[in-house]
PDB file of N, CA and C in Angstrom:
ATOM      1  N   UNK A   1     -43.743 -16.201  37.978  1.00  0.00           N
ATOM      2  CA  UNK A   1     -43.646 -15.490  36.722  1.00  0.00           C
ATOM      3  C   UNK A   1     -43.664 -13.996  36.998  1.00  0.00           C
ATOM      4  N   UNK A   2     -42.955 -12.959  36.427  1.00  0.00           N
ATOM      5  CA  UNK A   2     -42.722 -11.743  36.639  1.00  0.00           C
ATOM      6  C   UNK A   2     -43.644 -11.242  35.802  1.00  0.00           C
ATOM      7  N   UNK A   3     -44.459  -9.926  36.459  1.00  0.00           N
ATOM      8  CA  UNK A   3     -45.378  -9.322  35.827  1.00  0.00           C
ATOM      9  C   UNK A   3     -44.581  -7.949  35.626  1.00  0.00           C
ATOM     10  N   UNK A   4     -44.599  -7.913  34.146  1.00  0.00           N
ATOM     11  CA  UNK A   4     -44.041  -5.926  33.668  1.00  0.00           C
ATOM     12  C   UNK A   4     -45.180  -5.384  33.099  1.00  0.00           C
ATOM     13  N   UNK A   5     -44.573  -3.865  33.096  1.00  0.00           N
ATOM     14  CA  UNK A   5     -45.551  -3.007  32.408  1.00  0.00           C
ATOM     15  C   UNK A   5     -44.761  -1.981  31.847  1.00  0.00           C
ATOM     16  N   UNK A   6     -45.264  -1.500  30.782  1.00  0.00           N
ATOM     17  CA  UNK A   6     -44.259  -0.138  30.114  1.00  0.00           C
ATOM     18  C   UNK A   6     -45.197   0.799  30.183  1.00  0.00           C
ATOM     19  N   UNK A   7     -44.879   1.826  30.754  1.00  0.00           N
ATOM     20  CA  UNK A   7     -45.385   3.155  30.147  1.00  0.00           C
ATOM     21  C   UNK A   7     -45.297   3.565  29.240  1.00  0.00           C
ATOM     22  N   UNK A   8     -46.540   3.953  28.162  1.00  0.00           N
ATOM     23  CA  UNK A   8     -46.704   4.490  26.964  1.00  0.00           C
ATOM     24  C   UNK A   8     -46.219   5.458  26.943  1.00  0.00           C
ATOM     25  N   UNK A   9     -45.763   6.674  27.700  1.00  0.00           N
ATOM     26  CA  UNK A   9     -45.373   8.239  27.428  1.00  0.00           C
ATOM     27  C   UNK A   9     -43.853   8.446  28.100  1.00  0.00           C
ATOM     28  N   UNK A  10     -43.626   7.569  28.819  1.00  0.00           N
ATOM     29  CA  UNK A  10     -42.233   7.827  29.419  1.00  0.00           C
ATOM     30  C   UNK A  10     -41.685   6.028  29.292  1.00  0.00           C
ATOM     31  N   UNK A  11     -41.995   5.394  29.052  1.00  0.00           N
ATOM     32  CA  UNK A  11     -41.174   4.297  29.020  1.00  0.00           C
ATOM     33  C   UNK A  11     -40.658   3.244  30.120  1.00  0.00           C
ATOM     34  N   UNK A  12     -40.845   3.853  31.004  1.00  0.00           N
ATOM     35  CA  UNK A  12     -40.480   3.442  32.296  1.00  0.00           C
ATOM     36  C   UNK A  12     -41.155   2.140  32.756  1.00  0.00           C
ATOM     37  N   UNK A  13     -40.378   0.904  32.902  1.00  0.00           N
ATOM     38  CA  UNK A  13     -40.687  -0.794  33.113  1.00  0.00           C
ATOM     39  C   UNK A  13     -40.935  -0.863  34.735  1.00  0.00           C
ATOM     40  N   UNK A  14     -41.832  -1.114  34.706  1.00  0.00           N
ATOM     41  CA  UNK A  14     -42.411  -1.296  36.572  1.00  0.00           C
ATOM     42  C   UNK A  14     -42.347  -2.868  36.265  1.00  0.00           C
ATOM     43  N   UNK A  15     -42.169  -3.486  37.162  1.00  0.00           N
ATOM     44  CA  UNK A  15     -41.655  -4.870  37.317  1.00  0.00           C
ATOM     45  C   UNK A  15     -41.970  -5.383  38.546  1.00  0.00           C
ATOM     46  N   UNK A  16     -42.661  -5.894  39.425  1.00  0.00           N
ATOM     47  CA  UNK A  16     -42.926  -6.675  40.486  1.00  0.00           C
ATOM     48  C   UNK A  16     -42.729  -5.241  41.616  1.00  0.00           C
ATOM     49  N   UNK A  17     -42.852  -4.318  41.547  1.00  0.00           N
ATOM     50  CA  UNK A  17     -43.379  -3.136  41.864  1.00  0.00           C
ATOM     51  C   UNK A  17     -42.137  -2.097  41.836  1.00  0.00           C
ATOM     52  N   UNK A  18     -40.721  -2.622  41.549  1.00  0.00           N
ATOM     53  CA  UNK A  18     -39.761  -2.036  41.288  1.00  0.00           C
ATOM     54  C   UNK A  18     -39.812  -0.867  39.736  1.00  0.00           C
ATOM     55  N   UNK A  19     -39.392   0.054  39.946  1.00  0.00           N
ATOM     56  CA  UNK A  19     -39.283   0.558  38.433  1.00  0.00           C
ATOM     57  C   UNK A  19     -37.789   1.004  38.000  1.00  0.00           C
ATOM     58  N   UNK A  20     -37.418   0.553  36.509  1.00  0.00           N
ATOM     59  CA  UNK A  20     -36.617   0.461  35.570  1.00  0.00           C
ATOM     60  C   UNK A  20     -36.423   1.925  34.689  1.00  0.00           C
ATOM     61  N   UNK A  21     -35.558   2.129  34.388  1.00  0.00           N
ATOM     62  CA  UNK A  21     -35.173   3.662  33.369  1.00  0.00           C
ATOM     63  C   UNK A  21     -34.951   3.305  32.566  1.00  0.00           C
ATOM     64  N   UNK A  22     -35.431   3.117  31.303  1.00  0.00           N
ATOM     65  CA  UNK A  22     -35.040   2.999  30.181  1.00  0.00           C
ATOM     66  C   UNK A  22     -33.683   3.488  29.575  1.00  0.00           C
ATOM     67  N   UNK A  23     -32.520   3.007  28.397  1.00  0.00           N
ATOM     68  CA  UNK A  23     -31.588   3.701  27.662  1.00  0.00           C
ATOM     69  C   UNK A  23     -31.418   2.772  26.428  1.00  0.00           C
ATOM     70  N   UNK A  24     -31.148   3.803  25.642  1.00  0.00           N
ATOM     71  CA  UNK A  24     -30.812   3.497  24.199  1.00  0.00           C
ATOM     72  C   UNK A  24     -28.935   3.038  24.460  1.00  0.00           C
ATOM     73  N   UNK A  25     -28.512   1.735  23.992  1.00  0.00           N
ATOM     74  CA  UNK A  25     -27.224   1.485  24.067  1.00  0.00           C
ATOM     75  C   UNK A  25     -26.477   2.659  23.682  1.00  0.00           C
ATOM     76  N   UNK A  26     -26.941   3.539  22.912  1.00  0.00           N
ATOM     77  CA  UNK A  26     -25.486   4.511  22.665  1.00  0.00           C
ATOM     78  C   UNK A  26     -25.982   5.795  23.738  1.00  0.00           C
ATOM     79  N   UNK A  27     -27.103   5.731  25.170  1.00  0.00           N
ATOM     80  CA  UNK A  27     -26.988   6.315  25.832  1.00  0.00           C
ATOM     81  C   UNK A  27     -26.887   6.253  27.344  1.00  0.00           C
ATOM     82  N   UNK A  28     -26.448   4.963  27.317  1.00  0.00           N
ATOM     83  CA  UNK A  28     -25.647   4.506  28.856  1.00  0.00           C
ATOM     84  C   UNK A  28     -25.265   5.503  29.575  1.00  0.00           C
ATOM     85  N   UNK A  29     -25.348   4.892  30.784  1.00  0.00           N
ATOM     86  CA  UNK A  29     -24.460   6.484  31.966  1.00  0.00           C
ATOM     87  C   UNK A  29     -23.147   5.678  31.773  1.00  0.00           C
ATOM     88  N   UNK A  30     -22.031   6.680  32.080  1.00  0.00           N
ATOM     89  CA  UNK A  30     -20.844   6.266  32.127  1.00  0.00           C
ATOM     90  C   UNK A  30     -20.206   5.472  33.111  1.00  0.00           C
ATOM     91  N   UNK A  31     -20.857   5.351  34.429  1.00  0.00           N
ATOM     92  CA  UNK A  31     -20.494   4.445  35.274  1.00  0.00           C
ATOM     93  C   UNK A  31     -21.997   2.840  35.220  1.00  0.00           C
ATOM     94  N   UNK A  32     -21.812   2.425  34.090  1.00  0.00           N
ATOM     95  CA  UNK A  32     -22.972   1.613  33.919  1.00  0.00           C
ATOM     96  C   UNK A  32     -22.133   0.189  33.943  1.00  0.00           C
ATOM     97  N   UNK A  33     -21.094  -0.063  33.782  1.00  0.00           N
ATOM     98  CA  UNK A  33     -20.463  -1.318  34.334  1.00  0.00           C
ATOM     99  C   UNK A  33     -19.778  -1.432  35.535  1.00  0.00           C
ATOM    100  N   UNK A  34     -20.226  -0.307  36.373  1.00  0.00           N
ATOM    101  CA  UNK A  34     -20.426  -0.333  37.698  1.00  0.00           C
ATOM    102  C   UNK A  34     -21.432  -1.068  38.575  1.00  0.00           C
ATOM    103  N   UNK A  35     -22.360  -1.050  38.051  1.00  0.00           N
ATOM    104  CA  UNK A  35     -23.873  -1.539  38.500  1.00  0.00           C
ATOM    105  C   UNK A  35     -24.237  -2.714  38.514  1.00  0.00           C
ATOM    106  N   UNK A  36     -24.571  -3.227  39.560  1.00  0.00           N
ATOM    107  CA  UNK A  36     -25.142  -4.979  39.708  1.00  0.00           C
ATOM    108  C   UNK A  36     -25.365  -5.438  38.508  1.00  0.00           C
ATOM    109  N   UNK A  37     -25.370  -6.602  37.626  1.00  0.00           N
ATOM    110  CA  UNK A  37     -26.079  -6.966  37.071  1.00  0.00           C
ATOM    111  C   UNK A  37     -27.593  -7.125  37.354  1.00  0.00           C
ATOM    112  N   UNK A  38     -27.701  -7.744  38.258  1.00  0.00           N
ATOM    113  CA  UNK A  38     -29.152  -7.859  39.097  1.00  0.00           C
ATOM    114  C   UNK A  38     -29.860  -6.647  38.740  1.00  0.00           C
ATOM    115  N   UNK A  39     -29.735  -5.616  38.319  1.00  0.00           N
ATOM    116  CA  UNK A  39     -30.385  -4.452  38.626  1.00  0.00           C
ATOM    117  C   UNK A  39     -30.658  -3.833  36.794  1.00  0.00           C
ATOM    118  N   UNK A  40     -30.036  -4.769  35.676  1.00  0.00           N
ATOM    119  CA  UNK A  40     -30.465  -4.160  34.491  1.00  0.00           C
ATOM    120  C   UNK A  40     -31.069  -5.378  34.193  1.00  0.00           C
ATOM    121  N   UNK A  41     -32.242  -4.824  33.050  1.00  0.00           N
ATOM    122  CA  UNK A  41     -32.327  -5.888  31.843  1.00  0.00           C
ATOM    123  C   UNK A  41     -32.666  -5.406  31.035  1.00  0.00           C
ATOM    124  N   UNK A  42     -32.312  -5.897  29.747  1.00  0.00           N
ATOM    125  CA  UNK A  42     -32.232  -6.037  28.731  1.00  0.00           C
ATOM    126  C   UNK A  42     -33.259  -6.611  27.829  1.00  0.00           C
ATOM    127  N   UNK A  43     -34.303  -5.514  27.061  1.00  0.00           N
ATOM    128  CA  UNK A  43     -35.654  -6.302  26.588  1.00  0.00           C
ATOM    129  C   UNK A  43     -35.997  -5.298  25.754  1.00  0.00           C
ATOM    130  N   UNK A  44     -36.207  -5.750  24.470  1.00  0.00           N
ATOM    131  CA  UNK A  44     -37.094  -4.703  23.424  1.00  0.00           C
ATOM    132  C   UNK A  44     -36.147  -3.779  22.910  1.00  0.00           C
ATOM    133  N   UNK A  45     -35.149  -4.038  23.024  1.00  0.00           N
ATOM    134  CA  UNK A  45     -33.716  -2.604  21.909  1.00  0.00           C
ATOM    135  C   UNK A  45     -33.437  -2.211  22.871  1.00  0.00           C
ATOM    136  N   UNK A  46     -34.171  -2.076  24.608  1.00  0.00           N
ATOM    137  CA  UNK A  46     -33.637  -0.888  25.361  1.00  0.00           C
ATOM    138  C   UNK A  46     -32.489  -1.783  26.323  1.00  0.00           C
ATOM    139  N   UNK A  47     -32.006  -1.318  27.413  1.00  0.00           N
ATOM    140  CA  UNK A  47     -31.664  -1.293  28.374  1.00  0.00           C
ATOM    141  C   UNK A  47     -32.118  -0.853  29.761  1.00  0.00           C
ATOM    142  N   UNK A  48     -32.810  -2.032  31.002  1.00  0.00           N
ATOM    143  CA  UNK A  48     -33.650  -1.435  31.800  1.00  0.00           C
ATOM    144  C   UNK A  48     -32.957  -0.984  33.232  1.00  0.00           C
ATOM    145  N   UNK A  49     -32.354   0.509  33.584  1.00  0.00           N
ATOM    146  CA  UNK A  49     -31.834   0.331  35.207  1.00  0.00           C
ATOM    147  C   UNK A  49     -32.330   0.768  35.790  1.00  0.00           C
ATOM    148  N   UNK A  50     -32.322  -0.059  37.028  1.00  0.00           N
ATOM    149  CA  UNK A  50     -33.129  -0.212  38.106  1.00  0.00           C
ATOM    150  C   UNK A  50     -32.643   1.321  38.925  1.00  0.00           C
ATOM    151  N   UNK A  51     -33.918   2.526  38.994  1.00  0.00           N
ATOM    152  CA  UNK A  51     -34.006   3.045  39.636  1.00  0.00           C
ATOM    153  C   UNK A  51     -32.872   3.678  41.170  1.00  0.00           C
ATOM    154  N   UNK A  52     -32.919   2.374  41.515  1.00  0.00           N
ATOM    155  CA  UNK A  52     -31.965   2.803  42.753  1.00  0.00           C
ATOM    156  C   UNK A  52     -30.499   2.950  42.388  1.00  0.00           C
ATOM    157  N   UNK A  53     -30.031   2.814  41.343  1.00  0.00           N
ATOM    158  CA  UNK A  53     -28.561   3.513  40.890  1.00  0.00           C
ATOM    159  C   UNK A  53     -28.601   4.681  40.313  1.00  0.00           C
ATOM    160  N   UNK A  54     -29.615   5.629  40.724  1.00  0.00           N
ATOM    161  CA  UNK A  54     -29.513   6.861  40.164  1.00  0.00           C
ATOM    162  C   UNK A  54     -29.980   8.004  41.491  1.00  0.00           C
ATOM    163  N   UNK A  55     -29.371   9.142  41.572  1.00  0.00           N
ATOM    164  CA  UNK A  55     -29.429  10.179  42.354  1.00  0.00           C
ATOM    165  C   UNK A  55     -31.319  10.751  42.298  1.00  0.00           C
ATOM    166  N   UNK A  56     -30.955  11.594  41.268  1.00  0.00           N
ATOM    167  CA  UNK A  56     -32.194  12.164  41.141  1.00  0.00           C
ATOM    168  C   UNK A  56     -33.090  11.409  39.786  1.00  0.00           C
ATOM    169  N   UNK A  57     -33.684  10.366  40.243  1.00  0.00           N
ATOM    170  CA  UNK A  57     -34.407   9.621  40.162  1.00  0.00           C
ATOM    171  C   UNK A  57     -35.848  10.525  39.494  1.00  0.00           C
ATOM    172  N   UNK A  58     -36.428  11.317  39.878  1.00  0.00           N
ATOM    173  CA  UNK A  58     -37.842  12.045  39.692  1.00  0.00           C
ATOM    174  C   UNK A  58     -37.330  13.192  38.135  1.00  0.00           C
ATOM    175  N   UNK A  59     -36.251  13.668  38.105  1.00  0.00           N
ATOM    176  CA  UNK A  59     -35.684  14.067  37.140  1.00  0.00           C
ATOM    177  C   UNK A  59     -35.866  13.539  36.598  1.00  0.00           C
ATOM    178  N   UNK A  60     -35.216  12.260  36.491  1.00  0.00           N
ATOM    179  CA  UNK A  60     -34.833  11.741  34.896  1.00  0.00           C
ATOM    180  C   UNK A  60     -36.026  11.336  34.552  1.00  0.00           C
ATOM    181  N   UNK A  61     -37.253  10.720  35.398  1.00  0.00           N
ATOM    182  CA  UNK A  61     -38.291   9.958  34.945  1.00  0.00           C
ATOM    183  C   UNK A  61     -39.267  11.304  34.088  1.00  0.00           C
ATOM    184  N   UNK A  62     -39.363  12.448  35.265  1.00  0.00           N
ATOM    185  CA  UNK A  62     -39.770  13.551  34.161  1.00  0.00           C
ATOM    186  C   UNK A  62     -39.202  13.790  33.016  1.00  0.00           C
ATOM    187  N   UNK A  63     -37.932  13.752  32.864  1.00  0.00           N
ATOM    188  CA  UNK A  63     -37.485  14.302  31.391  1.00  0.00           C
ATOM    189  C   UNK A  63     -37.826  12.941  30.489  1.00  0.00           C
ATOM    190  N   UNK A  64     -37.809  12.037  30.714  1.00  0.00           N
ATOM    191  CA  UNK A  64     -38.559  10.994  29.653  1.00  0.00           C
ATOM    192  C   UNK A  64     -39.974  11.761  29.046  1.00  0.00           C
ATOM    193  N   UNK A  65     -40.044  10.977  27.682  1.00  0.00           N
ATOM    194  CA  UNK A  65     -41.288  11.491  26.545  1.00  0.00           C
ATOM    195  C   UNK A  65     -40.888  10.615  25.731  1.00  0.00           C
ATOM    196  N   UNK A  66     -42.308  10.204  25.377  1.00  0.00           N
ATOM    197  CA  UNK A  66     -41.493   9.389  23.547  1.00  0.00           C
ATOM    198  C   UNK A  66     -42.597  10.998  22.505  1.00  0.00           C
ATOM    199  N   UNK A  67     -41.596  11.220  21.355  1.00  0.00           N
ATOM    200  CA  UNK A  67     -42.201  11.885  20.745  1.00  0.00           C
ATOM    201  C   UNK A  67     -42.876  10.955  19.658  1.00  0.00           C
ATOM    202  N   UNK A  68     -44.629  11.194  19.523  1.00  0.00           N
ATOM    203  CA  UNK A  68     -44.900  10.329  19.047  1.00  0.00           C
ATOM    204  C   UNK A  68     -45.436  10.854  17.792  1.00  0.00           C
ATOM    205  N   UNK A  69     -45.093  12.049  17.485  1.00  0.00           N
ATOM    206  CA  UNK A  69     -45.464  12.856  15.848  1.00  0.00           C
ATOM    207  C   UNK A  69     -43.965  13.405  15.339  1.00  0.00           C
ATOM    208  N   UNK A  70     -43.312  12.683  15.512  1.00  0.00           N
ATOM    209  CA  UNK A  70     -42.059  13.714  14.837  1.00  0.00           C
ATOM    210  C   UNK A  70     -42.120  14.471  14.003  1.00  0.00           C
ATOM    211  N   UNK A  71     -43.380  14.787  12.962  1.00  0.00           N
ATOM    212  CA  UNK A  71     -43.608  15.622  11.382  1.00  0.00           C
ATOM    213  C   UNK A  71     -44.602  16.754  12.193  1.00  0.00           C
ATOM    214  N   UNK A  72     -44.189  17.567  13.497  1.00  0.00           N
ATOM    215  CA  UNK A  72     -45.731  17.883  13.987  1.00  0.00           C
ATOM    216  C   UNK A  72     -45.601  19.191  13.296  1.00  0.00           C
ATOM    217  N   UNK A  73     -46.842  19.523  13.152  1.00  0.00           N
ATOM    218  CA  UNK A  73     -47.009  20.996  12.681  1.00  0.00           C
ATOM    219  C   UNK A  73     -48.130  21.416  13.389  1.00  0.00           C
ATOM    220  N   UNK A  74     -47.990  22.835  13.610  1.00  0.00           N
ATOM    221  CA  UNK A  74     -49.248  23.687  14.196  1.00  0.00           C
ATOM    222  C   UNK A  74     -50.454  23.411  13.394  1.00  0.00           C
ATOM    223  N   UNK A  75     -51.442  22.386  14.302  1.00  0.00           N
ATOM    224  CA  UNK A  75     -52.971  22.632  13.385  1.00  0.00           C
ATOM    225  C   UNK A  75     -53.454  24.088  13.700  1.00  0.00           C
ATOM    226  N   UNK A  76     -54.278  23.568  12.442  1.00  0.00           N
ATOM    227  CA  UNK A  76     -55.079  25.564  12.753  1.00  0.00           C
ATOM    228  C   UNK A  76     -56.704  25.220  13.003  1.00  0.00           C
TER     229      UNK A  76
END
């Protein structure tokens, strides 16, 4: 049985120690029916690819965030 995990702040699916990049279907990379099947899945609205089809890898995982106040305003 496969053990996952999601990260609460970036999203990112660790999977049997492999980790996954999250995408929203209307934000696929353009060479994404290039890529193993073996290497996406598909769970929860997202789309999961596997890490090793991407260059700069540490980028993209930094630029992940879920914004989790969209109404934010400066407290005082």
């Amino acid at each position: 049985m496969n053990k996952y995990k999601i990260d609460k702040m970036s999203g990112v699916l660790k999977m049997n120690g492999d980790r996954y990049i999250p995408h929203q279907l209307h934000q696929l990379p353009k060479k994404y029916h290039e890529f193993d099947p073996r290497d996406i899945i598909k769970m929860k609205g997202y789309v999961y690819i596997h890490e090793c089809n991407f260059n700069n890898v540490r980028t993209i995982v930094d630029c992940l965030h879920s914004n989790r106040d969209l109404n934010y305003k400066e407290k005082r």
